[in-house]
Protein backbone atom coordinates (compact mmCIF):
# COMPACT_ATOMS: atom_id res chain seq x y z
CA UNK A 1 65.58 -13.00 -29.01
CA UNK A 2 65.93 -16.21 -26.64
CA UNK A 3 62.95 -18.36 -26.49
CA UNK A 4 61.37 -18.73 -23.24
CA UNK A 5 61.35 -21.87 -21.91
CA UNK A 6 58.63 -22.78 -19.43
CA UNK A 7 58.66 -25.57 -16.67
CA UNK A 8 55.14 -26.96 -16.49
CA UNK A 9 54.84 -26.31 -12.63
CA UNK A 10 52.39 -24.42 -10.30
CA UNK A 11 51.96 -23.17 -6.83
CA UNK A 12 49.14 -22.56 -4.50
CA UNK A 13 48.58 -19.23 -2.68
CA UNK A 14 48.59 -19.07 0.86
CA UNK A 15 44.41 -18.05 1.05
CA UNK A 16 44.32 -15.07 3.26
CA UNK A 17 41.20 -15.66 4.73
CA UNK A 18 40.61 -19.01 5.93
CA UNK A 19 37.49 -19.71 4.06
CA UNK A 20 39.09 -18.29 0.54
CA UNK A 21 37.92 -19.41 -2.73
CA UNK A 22 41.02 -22.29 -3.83
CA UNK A 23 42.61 -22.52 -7.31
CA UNK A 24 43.84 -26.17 -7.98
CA UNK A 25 45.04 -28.15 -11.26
CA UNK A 26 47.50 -24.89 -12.65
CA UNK A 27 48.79 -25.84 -15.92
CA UNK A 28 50.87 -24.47 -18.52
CA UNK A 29 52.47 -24.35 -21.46
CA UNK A 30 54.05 -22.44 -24.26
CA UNK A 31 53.43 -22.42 -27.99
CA UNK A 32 56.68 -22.88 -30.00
CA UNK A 33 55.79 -21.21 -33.10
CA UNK A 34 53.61 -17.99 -31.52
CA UNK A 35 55.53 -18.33 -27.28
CA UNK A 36 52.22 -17.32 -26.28
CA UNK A 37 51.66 -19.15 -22.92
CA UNK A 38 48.17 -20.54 -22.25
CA UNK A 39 47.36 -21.54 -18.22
CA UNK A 40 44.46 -22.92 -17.28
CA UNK A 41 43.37 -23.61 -13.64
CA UNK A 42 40.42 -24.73 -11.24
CA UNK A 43 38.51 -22.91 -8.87
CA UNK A 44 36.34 -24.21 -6.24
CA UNK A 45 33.83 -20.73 -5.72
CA UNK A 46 33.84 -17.39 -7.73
CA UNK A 47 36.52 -15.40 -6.86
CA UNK A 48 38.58 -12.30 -8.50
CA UNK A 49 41.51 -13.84 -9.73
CA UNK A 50 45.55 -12.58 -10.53
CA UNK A 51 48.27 -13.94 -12.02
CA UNK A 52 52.05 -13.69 -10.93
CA UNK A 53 54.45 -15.99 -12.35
CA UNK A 54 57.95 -16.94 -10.39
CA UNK A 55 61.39 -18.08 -11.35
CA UNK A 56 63.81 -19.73 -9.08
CA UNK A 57 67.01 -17.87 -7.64
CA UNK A 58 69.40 -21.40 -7.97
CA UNK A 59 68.38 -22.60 -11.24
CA UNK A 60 66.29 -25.53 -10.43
CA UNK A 61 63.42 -26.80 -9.12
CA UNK A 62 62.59 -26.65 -5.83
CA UNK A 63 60.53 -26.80 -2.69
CA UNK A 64 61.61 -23.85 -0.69
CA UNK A 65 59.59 -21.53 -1.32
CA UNK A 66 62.23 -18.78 0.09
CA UNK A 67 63.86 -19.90 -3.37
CA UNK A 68 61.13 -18.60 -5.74
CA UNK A 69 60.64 -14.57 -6.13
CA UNK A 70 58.40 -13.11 -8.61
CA UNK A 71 59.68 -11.59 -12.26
CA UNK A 72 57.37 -8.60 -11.52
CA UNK A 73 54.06 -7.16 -12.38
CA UNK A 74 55.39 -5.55 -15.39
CA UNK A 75 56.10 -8.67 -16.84
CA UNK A 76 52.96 -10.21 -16.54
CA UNK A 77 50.89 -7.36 -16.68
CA UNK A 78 49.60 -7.76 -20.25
CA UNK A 79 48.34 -11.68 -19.72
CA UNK A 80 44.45 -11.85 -20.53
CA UNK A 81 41.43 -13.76 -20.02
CA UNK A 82 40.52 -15.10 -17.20
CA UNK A 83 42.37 -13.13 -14.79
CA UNK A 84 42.28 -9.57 -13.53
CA UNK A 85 38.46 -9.80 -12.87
CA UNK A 86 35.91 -11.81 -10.76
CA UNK A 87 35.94 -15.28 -12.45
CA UNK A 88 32.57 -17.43 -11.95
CA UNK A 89 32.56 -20.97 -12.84
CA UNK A 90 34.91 -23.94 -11.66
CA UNK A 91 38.02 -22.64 -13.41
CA UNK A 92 39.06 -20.67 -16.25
CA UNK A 93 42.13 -19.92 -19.15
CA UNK A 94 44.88 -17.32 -19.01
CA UNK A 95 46.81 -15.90 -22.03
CA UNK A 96 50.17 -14.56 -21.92
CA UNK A 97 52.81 -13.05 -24.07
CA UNK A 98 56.52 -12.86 -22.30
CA UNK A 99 58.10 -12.02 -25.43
CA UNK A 100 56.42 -9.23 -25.55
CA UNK A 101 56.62 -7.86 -21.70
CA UNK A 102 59.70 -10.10 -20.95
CA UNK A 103 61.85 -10.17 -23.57
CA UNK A 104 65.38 -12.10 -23.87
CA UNK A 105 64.72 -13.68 -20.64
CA UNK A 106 65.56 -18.33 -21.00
CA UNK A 107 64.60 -20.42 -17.80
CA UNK A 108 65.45 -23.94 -18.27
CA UNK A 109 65.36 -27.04 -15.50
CA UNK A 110 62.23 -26.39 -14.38
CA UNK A 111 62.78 -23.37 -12.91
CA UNK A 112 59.66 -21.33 -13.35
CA UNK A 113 56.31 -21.62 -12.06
CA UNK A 114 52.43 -19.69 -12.67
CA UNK A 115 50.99 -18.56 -9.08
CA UNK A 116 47.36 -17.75 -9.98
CA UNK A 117 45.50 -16.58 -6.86
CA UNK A 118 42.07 -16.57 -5.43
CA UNK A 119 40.51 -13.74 -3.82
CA UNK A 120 37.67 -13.69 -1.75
CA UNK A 121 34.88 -11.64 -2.91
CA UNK A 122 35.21 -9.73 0.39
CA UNK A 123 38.97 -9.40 -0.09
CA UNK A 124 39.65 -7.93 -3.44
CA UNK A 125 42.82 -6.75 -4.24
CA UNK A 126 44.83 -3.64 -3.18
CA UNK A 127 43.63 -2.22 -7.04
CA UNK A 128 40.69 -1.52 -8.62
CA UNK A 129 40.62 0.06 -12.29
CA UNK A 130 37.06 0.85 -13.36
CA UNK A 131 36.67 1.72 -16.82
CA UNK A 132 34.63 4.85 -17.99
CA UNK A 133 34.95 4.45 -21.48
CA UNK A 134 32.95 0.95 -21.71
CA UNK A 135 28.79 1.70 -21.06
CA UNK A 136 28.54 -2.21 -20.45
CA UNK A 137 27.72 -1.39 -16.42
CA UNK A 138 29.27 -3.88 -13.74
CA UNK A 139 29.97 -6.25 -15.91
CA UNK A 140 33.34 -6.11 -16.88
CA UNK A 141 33.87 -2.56 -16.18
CA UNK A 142 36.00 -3.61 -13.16
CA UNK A 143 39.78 -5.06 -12.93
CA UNK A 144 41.87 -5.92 -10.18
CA UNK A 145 45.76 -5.40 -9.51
CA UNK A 146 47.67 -6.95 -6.33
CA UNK A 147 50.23 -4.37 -6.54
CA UNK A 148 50.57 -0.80 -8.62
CA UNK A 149 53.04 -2.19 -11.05
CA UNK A 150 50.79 -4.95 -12.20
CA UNK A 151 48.55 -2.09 -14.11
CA UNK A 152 48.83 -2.51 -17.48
CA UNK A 153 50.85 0.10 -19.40
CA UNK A 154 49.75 1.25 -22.94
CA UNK A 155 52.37 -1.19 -24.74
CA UNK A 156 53.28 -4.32 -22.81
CA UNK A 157 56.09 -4.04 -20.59
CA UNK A 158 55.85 -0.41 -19.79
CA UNK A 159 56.91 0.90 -16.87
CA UNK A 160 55.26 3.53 -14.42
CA UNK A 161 51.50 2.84 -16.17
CA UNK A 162 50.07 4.14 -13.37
CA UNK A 163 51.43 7.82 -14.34
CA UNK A 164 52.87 6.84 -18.27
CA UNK A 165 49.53 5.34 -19.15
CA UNK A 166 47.06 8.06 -19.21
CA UNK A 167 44.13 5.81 -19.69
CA UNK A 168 44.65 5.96 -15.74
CA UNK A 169 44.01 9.48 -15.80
CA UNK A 170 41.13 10.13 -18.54
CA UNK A 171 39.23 7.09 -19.35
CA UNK A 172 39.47 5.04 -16.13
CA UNK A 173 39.25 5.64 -12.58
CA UNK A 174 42.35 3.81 -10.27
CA UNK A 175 41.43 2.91 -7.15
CA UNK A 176 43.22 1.98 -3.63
CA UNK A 177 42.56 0.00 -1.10
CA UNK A 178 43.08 1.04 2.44
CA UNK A 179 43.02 -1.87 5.04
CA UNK A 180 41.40 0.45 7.74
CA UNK A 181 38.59 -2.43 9.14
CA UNK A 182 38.80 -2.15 12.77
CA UNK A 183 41.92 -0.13 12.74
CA UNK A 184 42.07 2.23 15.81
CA UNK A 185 44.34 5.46 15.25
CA UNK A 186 45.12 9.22 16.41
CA UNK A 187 42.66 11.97 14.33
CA UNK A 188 43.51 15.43 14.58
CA UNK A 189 46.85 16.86 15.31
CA UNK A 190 49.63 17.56 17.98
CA UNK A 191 51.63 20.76 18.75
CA UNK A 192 54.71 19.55 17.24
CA UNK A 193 52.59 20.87 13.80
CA UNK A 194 52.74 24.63 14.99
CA UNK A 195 50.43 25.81 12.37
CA UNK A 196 47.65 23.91 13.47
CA UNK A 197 43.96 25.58 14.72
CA UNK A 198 43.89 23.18 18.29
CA UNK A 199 39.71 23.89 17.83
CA UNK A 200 39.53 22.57 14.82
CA UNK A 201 42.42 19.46 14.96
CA UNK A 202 41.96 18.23 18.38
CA UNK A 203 43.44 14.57 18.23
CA UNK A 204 40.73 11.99 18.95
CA UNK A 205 40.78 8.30 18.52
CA UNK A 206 38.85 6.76 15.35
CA UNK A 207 38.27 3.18 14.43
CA UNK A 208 37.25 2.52 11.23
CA UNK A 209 35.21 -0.34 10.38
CA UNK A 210 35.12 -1.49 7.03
CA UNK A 211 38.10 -1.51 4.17
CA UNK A 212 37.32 1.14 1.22
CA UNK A 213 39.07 2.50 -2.14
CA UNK A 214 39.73 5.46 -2.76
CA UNK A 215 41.08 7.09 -5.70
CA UNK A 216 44.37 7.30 -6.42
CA UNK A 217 44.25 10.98 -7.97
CA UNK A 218 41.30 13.44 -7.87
CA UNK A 219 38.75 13.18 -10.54
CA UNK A 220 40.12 15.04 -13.85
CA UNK A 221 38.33 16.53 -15.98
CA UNK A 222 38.33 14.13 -18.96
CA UNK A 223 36.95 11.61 -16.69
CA UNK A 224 34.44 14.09 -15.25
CA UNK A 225 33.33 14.49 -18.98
CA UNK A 226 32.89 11.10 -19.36
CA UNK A 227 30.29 11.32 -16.89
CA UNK A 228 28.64 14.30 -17.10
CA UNK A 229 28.31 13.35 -21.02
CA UNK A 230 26.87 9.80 -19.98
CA UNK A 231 24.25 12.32 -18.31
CA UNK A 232 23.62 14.43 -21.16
CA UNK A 233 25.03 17.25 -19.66
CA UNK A 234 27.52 19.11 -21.35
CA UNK A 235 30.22 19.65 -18.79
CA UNK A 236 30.42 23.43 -18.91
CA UNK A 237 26.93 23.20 -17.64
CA UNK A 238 28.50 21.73 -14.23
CA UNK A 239 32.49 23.85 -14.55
CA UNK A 240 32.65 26.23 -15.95
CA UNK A 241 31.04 30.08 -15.73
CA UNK A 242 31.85 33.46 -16.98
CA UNK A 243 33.77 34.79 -14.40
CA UNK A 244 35.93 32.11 -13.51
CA UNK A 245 36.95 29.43 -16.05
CA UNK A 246 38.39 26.16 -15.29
CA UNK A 247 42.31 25.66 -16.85
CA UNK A 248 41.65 24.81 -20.34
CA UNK A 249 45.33 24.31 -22.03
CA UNK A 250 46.18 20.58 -21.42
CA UNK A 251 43.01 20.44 -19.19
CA UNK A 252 41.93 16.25 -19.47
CA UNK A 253 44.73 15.69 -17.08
CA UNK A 254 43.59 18.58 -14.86
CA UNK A 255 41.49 18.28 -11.73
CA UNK A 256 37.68 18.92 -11.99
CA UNK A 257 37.27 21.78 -10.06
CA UNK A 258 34.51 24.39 -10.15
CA UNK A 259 31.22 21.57 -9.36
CA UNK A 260 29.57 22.10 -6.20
CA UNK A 261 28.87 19.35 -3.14
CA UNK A 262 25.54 19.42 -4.12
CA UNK A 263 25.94 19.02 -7.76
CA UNK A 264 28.17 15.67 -6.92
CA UNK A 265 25.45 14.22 -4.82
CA UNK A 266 21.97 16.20 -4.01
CA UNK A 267 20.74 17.35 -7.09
CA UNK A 268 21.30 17.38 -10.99
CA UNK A 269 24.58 18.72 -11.91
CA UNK A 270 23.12 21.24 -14.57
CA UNK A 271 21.46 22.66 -11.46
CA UNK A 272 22.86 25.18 -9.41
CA UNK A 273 20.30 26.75 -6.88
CA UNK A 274 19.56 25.68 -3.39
CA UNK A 275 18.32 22.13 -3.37
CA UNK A 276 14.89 21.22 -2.49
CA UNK A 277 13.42 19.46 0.94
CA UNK A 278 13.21 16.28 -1.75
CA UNK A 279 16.74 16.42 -3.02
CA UNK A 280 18.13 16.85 0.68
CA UNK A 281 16.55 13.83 1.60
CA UNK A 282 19.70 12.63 -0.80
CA UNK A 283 21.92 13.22 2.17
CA UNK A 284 24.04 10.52 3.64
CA UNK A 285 23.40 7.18 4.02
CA UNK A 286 20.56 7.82 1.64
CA UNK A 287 21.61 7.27 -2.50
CA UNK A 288 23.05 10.10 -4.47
CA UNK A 289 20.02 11.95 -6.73
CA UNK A 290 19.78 10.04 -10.11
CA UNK A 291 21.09 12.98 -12.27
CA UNK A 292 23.55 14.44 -9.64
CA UNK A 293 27.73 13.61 -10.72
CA UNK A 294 27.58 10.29 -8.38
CA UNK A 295 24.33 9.34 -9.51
CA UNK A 296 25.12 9.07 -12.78
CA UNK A 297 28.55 7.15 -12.23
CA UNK A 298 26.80 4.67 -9.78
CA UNK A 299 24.49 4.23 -12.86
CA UNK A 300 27.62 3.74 -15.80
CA UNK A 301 29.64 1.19 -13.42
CA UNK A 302 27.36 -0.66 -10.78
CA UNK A 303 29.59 0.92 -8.05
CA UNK A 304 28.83 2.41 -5.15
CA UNK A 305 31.26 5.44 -5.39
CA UNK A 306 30.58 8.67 -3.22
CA UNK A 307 32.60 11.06 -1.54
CA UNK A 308 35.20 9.72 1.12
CA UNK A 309 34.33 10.91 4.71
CA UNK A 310 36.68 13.57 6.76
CA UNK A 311 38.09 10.31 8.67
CA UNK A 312 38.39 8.23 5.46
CA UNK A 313 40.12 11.21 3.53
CA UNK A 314 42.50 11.57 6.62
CA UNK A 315 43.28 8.43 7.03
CA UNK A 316 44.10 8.10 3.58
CA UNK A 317 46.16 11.04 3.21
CA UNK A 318 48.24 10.33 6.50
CA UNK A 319 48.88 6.92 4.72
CA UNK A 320 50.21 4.84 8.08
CA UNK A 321 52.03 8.63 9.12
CA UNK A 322 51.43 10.01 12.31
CA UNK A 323 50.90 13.99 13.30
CA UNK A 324 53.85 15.74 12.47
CA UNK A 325 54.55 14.08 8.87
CA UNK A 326 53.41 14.46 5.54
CA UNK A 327 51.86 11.83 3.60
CA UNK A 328 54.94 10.29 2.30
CA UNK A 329 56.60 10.23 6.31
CA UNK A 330 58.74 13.16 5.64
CA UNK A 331 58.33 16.13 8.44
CA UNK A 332 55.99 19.05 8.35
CA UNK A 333 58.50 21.68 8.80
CA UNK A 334 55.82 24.53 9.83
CA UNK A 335 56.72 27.27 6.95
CA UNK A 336 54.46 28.65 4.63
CA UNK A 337 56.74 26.90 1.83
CA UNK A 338 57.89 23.45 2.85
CA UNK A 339 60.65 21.61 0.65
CA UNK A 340 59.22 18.36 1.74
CA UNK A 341 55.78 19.22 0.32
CA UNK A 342 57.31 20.58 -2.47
CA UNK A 343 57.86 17.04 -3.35
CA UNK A 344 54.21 15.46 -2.88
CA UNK A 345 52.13 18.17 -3.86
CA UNK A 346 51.58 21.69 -5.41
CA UNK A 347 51.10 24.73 -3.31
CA UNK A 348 51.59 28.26 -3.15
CA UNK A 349 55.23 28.02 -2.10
CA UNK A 350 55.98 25.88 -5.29
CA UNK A 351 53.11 26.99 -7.87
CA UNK A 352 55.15 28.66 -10.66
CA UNK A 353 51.77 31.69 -10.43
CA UNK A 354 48.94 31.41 -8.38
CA UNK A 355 47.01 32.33 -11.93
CA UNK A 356 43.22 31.70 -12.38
CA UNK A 357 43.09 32.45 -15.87
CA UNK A 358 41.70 30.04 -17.85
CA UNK A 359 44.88 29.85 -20.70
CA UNK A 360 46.92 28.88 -17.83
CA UNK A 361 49.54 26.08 -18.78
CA UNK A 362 49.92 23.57 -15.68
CA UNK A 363 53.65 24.65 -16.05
CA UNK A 364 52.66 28.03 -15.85
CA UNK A 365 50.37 27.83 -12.56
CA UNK A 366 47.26 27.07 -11.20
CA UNK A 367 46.05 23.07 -11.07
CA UNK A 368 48.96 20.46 -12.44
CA UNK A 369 48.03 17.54 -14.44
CA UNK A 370 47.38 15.35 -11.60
CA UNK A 371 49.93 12.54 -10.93
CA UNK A 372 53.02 15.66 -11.57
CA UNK A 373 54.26 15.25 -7.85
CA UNK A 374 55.21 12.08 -5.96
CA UNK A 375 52.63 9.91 -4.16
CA UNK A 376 52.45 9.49 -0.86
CA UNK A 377 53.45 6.04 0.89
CA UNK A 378 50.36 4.04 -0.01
CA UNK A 379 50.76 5.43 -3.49
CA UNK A 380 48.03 7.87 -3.16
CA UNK A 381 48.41 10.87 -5.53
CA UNK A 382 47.49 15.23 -4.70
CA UNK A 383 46.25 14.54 -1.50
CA UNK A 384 48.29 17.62 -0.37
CA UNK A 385 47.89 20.94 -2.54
CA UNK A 386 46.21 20.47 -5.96
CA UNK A 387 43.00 21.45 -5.28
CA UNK A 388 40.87 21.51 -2.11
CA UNK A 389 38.90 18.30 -2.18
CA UNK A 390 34.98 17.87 -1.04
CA UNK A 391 34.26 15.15 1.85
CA UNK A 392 30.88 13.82 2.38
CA UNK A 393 30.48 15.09 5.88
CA UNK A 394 28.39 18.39 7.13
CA UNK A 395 30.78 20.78 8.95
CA UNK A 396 31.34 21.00 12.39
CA UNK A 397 34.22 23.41 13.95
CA UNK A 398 34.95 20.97 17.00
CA UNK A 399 34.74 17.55 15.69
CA UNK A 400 35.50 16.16 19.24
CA UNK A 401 32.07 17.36 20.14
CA UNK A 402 30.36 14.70 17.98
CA UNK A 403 29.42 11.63 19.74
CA UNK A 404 29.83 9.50 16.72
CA UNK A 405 33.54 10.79 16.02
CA UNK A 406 35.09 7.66 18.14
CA UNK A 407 33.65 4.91 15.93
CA UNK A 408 33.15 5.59 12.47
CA UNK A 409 31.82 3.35 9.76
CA UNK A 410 34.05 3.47 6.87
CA UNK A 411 31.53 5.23 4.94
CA UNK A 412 29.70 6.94 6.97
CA UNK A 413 30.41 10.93 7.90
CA UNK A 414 32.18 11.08 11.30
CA UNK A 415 29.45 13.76 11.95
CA UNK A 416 26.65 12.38 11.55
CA UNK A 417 25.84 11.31 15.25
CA UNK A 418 24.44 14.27 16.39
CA UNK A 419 21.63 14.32 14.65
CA UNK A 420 21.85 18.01 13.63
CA UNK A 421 22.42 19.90 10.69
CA UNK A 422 20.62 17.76 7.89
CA UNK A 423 18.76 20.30 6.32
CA UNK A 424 19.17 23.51 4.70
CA UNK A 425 22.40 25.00 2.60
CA UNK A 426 24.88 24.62 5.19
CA UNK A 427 28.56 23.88 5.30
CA UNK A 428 30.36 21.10 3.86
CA UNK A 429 33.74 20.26 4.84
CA UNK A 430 36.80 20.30 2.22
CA UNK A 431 40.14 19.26 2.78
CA UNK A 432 43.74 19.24 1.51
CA UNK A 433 44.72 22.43 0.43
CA UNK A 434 45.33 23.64 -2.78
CA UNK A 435 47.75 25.46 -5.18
CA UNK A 436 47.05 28.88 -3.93
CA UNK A 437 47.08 27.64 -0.48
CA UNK A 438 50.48 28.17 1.88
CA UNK A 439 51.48 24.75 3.06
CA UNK A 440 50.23 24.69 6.58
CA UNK A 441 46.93 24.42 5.34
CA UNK A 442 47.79 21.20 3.23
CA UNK A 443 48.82 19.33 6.53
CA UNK A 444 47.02 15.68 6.48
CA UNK A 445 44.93 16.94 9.69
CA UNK A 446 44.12 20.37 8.42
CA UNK A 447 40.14 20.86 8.37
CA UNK A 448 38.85 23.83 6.27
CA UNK A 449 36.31 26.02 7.64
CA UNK A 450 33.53 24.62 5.34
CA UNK A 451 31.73 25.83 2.41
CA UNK A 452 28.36 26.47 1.41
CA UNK A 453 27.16 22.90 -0.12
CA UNK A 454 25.99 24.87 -3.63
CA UNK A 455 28.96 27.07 -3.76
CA UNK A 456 31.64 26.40 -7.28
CA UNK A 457 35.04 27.31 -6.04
CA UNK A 458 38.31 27.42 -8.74
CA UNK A 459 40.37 25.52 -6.23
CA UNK A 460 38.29 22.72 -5.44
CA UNK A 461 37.50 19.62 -6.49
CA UNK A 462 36.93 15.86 -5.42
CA UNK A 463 38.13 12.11 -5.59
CA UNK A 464 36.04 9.00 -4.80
CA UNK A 465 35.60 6.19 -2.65
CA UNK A 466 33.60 3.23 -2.66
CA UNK A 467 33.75 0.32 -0.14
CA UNK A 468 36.06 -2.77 -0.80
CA UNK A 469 34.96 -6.17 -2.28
CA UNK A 470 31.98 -7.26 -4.54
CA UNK A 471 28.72 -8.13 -3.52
């Protein structure tokens, strides 16, 4: 194995918001004997900081920065310390091991440079892991990627983590950010997407107007353990019931399915009758109940989590696509079975057996272990098929209708304008489609008819949001 040599050289980040925290005085060097490298830096406010380091294409040193590209998130993704995380202080100390993510790679002349980068607080990074497994609370429990490939893998160096690191899919919660803060765009559907109800999917213009994360796969059901465990209540308690038993074989990977809306935000999740007056006063923008699924997550991690709304989940799921296109930009070809969902999603055209039994293999039917199908183009996994998935809003069959449907705070219910419907066991909206469903009613725009808030379906279950940035 070549030893790495390592230029003692630094850039700046260009600050992306003009009043962004500055990093200043990068240094770095390499042990001989160990080839760990140790950086150190200074900051000038508390920021969340990342790491990327760069080599040059020609060789040498140089002040074009056109010359310098990036060895890759992979490579780096394993450095520790102060990095990853919201750094307080005037500066702080990096640790990295290339020999053991970069291996065989020598840079000589200079030629190599540490980039570490200073995000505002109201600017965090397009990644947000939060780990379930640590009861520590904020602090800590939260670590920040610029791009998917900078996610740690479960050795150094591996690639794919996001999907070959199942941390990622039991013990943490992945997170994406969607730039949608004052973004203006088409809700709804056209007729090119022939399957379409035109009551239900009437195009409308939304602007968003904050930035939010959302998950990047639907809540499983080790991580729904996790929680429900943190609670002190056993998770059968909240999934599972005599008649119709969540997927057991291979299940941590599974979606959570079977747990009501009201269980995830009104009321306790052990609970299962109609909530009280009290508990509906839990309703949006009000907290989640103590003891209810998001109550006791908001409680482990210091984040605000809670159900995306209809216009968050759609904009999400469209992922920069416009009517007409799946998630990933390929065309909704209006059949039941659709080759190009076939690639993003499960559904009943592709589900090897649209089986409910509880010994169910994911190869067999039913739910796959999330992350099984490609992601869509912000890298946004099972928004189409897998299972139905809970929004925060109330139902309403003509969204259109709803004077608060044209501007729509990021985590707010596009609903919630008219003033109606607050009270009483009425319908919440789900979207997505599921395995059992045909693939016209996966579409991105497709809006179910609503379910009863207290109702436990097989085929649906929920991911997260939370707005973007720290406090």
């Amino acid at each position: 194995m070549k030893k790495l040599m390592i230029a003692a050289m630094a850039a700046l980040p260009v600050a992306a918001y003009s009043d962004a925290p500055q990093v200043s005085s990068v240094h770095w060097e390499q042990d001989a004997a160990t080839r760990e490298v140790t950086i150190t830096y200074s900051l000038d406010a508390t920021a969340v900081v990342t790491l990327d380091v760069q080599t040059n294409k020609t060789g040498t040193a140089t002040s074009v920065e056109s010359d310098w590209v990036s060895i890759g998130g992979v490579a780096v993704a394993n450095a520790q310390g102060d990095v990853w995380k919201k750094v307080t202080g005037t500066g702080g100390t990096i640790k990295w091991r290339p020999d053991l993510s970069w291996p065989d790679h020598k840079i000589e002349n200079n030629s190599a440079r540490a980039v570490v980068t200073a995000w505002a607080l109201d600017n965090t990074p397009d990644f947000m892991v939060v780990d379930l497994a640590s009861t520590s609370g904020a602090a800590g429990a939260q670590t920040y990627y610029p791009g998917i490939d900078y996610l740690p893998g479960s050795a150094p160096g591996q690639e794919g983590a996001i999907t070959n690191n199942a941390d990622y899919r039991t013990t943490s919660l992945v997170m994406r950010k969607c730039m949608a803060k004052d973004v203006t765009w088409t809700m709804g559907t056209i007729p090119v997407e022939s399957q379409r109800n035109a009551a239900r999917e009437t195009p409308h213009k939304v602007t968003l107007t904050n930035n939010y994360y959302i998950g990047v796969f639907p809540v499983t059901q080790a991580q729904a353990a996790i929680v429900t465990n943190y609670a002190g209540i056993a998770i059968n308690a909240v999934n599972k019931s005599s008649t119709a038993p969540y997927y057991t074989v291979d299940g941590a990977m599974r979606p959570i399915e079977r747990i009501s809306y009201n269980q995830i935000r009104i009321y306790t999740m052990a609970g299962n009758g109609a909530p009280s007056t009290g508990q509906l006063q839990k309703s949006w923008p009000n907290d989640p109940d103590n003891e209810s699924f998001l109550g006791a997550l908001r409680r482990m991690t210091g984040v605000d989590f809670d159900l995306p709304s209809e216009a968050q989940w759609e904009f999400a799921a469209r992922a920069g696509n416009g009517a007409g296109y799946w998630g990933d930009g390929s065309s909704i070809l209006n059949s039941a079975s659709d080759v190009h969902l076939d690639k993003i999603g499960r559904h009943k055209g592709n589900c090897p057996t649209v089986s409910t039994e509880a010994t169910a293999a994911p190869s067999e039917g039913g739910t796959p272990i999330v992350g099984s199908y490609a992601p869509n183009s912000w890298g946004i996994y099972d928004m189409q098929g897998c299972v139905w998935e809970w929004c925060l809003d109330w139902y309403e069959e003509n969204i259109t209708s709803l004077g608060g449907a044209v501007n729509i705070n990021a985590s707010a219910p596009a609903n919630t304008a008219n003033g109606t419907a607050t009270t009483g066991d009425t319908a919440r909206v789900f979207r997505g489609g599921s395995y059992a469903e045909p693939a016209g009613n996966c579409r991105p725009g497709f809006r179910s008819s609503g379910a009863k808030a207290n109702t436990r379906f097989t085929t649906v279950g929920f991911r997260l949001a939370c707005r973007a940035g720290l406090k």
